[in-house]
C-alpha atoms as a PDB file:
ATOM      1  CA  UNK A   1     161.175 155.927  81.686  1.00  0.00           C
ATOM      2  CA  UNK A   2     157.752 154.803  82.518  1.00  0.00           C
ATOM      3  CA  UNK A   3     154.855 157.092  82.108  1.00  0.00           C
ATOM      4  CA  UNK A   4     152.828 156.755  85.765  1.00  0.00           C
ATOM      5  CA  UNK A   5     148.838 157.026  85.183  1.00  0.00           C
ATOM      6  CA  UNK A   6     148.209 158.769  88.545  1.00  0.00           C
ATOM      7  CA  UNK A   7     144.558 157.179  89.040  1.00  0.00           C
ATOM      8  CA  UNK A   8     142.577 157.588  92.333  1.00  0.00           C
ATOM      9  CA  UNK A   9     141.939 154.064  94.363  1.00  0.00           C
ATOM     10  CA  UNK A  10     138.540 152.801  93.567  1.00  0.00           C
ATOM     11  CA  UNK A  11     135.660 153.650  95.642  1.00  0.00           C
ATOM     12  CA  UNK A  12     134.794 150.934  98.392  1.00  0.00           C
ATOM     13  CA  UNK A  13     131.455 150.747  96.402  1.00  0.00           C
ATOM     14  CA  UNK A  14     133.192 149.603  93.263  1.00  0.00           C
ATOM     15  CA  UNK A  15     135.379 147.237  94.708  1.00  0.00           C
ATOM     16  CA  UNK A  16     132.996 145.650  95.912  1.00  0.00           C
ATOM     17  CA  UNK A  17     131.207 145.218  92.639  1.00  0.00           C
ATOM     18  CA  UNK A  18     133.967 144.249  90.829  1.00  0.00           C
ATOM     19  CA  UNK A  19     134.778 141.699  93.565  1.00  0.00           C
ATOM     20  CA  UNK A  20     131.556 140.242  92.813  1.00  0.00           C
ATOM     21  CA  UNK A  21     132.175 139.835  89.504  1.00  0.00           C
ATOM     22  CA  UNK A  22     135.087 137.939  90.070  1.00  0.00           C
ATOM     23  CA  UNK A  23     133.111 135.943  92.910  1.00  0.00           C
ATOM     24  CA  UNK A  24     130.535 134.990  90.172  1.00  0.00           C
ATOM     25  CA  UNK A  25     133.310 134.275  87.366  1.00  0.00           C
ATOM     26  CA  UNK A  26     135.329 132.135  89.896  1.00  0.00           C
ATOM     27  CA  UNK A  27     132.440 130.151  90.766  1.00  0.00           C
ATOM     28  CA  UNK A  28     131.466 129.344  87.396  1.00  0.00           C
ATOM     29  CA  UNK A  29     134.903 127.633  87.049  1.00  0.00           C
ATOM     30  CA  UNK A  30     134.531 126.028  90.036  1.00  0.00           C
ATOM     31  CA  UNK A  31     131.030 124.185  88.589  1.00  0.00           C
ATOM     32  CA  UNK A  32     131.761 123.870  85.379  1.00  0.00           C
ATOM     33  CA  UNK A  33     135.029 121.703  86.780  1.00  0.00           C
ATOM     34  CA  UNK A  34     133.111 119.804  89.337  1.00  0.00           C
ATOM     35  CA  UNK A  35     131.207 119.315  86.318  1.00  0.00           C
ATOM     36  CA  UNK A  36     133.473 117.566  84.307  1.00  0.00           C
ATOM     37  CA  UNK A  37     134.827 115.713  87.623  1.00  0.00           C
ATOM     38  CA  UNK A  38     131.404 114.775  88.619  1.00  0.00           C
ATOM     39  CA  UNK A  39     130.323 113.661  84.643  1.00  0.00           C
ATOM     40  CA  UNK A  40     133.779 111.624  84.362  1.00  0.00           C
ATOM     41  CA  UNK A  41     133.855 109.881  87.171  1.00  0.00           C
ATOM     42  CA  UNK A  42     130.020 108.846  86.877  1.00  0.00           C
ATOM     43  CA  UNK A  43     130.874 107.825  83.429  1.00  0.00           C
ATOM     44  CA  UNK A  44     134.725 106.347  83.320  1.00  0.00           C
ATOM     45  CA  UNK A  45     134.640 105.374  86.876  1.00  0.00           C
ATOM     46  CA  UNK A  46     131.156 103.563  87.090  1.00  0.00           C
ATOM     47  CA  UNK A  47     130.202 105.263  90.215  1.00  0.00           C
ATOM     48  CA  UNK A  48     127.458 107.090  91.352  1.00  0.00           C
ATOM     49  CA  UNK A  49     126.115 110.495  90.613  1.00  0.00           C
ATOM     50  CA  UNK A  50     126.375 111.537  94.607  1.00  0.00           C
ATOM     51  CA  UNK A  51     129.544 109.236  94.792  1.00  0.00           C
ATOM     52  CA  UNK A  52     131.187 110.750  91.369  1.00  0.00           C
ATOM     53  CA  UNK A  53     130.420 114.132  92.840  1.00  0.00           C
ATOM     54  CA  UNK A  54     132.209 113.659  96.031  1.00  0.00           C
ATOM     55  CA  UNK A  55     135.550 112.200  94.639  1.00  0.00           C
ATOM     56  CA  UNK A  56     135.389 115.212  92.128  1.00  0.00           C
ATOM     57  CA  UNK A  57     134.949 117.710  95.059  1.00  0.00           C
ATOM     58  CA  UNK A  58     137.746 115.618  96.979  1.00  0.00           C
ATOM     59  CA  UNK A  59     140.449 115.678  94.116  1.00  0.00           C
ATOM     60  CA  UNK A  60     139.003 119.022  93.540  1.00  0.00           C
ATOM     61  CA  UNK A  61     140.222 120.906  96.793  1.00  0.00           C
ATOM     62  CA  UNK A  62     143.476 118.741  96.951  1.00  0.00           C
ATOM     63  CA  UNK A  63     142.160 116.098  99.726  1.00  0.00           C
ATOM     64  CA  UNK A  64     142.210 113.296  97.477  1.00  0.00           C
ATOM     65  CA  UNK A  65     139.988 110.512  96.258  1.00  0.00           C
ATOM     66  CA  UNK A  66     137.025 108.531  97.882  1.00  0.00           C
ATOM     67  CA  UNK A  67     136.535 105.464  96.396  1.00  0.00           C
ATOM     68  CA  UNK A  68     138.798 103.041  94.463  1.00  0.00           C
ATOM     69  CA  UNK A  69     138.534 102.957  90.850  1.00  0.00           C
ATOM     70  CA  UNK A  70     138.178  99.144  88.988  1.00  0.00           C
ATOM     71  CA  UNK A  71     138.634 100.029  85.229  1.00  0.00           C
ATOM     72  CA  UNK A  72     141.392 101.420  83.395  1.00  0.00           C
ATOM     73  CA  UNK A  73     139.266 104.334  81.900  1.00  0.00           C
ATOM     74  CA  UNK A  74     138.461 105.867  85.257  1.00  0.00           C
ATOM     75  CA  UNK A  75     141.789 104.967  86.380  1.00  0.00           C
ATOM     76  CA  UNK A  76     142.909 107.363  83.300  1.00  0.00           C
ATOM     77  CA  UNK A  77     140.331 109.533  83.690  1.00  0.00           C
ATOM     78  CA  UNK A  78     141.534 110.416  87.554  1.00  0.00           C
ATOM     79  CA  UNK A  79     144.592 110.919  86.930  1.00  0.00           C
ATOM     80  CA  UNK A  80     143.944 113.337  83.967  1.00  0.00           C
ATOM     81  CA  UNK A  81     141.417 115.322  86.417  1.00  0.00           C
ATOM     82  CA  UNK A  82     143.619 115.571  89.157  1.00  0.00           C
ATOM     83  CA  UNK A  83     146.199 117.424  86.848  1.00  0.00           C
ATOM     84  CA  UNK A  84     143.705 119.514  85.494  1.00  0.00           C
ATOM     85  CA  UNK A  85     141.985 120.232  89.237  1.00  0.00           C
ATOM     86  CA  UNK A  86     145.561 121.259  90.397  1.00  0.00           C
ATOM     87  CA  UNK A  87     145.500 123.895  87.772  1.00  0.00           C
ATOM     88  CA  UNK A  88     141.505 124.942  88.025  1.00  0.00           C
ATOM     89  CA  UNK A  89     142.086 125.134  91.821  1.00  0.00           C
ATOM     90  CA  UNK A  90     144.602 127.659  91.537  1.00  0.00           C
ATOM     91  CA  UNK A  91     142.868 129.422  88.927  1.00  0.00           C
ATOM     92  CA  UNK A  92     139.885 129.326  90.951  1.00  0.00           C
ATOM     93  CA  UNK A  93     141.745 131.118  93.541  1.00  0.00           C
ATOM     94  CA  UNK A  94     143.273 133.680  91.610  1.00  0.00           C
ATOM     95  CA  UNK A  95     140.150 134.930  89.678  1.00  0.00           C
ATOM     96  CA  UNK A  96     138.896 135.164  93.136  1.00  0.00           C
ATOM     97  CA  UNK A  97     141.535 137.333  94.830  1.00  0.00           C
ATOM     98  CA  UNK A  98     142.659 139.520  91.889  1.00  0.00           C
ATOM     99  CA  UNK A  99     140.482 142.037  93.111  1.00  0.00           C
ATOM    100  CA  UNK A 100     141.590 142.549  96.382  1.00  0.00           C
ATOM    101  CA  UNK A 101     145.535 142.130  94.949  1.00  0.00           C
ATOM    102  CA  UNK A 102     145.117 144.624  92.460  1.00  0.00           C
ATOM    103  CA  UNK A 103     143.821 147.133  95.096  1.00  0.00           C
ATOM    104  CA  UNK A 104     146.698 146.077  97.402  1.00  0.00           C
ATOM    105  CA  UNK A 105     148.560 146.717  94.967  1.00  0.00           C
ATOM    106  CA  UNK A 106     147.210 150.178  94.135  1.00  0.00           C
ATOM    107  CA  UNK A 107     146.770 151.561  97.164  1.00  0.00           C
ATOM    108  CA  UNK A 108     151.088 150.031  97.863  1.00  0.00           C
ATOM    109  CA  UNK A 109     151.902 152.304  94.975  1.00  0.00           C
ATOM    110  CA  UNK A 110     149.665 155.485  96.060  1.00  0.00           C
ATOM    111  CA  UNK A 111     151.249 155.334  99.585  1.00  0.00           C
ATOM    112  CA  UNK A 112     154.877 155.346  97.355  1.00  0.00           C
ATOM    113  CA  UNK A 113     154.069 158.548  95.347  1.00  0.00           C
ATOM    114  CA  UNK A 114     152.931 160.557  98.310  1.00  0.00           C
ATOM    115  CA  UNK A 115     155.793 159.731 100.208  1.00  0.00           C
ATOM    116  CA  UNK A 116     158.073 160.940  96.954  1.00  0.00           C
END
């Protein structure tokens, strides 16, 4: 039924480098959304720069936040980014290990043809 694409596992060499890439891919989500944390909070939630970046990093990495918000905006503004951290997290996370799952994966599936 399915046609099976016998391919040899990547070389340790290239798994490496493509790990990499997906190091360097899943860190630019992780700035770019400590970013926005970091810029909203500053700007919604009044707070400082260092403070604004450490309630992003907290909500961030699922600890929670720092300091208590007074105005409605960031009070909206958290809870939107803690949604949207929830989902970047994971993403984060995934990008990151899809290299070493796909191998898993590949090498799971080698193992099952040679013992066919």
């Amino acid at each position: 039924m399915f046609e099976h694409h016998k391919k040899p596992l990547a070389s340790r060499g290239e798994f490496i480098r493509r790990q990499l890439e997906y190091l360097a891919f899943s860190m630019v989500i992780l700035i770019l959304s400590i970013g926005v944390g970091t810029a909203g909070y500053h700007y919604f939630g009044k707070l400082a720069l260092i403070d604004a970046f450490l309630n992003a990093s907290m909500i961030l990495t699922g600890m929670g936040p720092v300091d208590h918000l007074e105005t409605s905006g960031g009070k909206l503004f958290a809870a939107l980014y803690a949604l949207f951290s929830g989902v970047a997290f994971l993403t984060f996370i995934g990008v990151l290990f899809a290299p070493v799952y796909h191998r898993f994966l590949h090498r799971f599936h080698i193992d099952m043809e040679e013992d066919k």
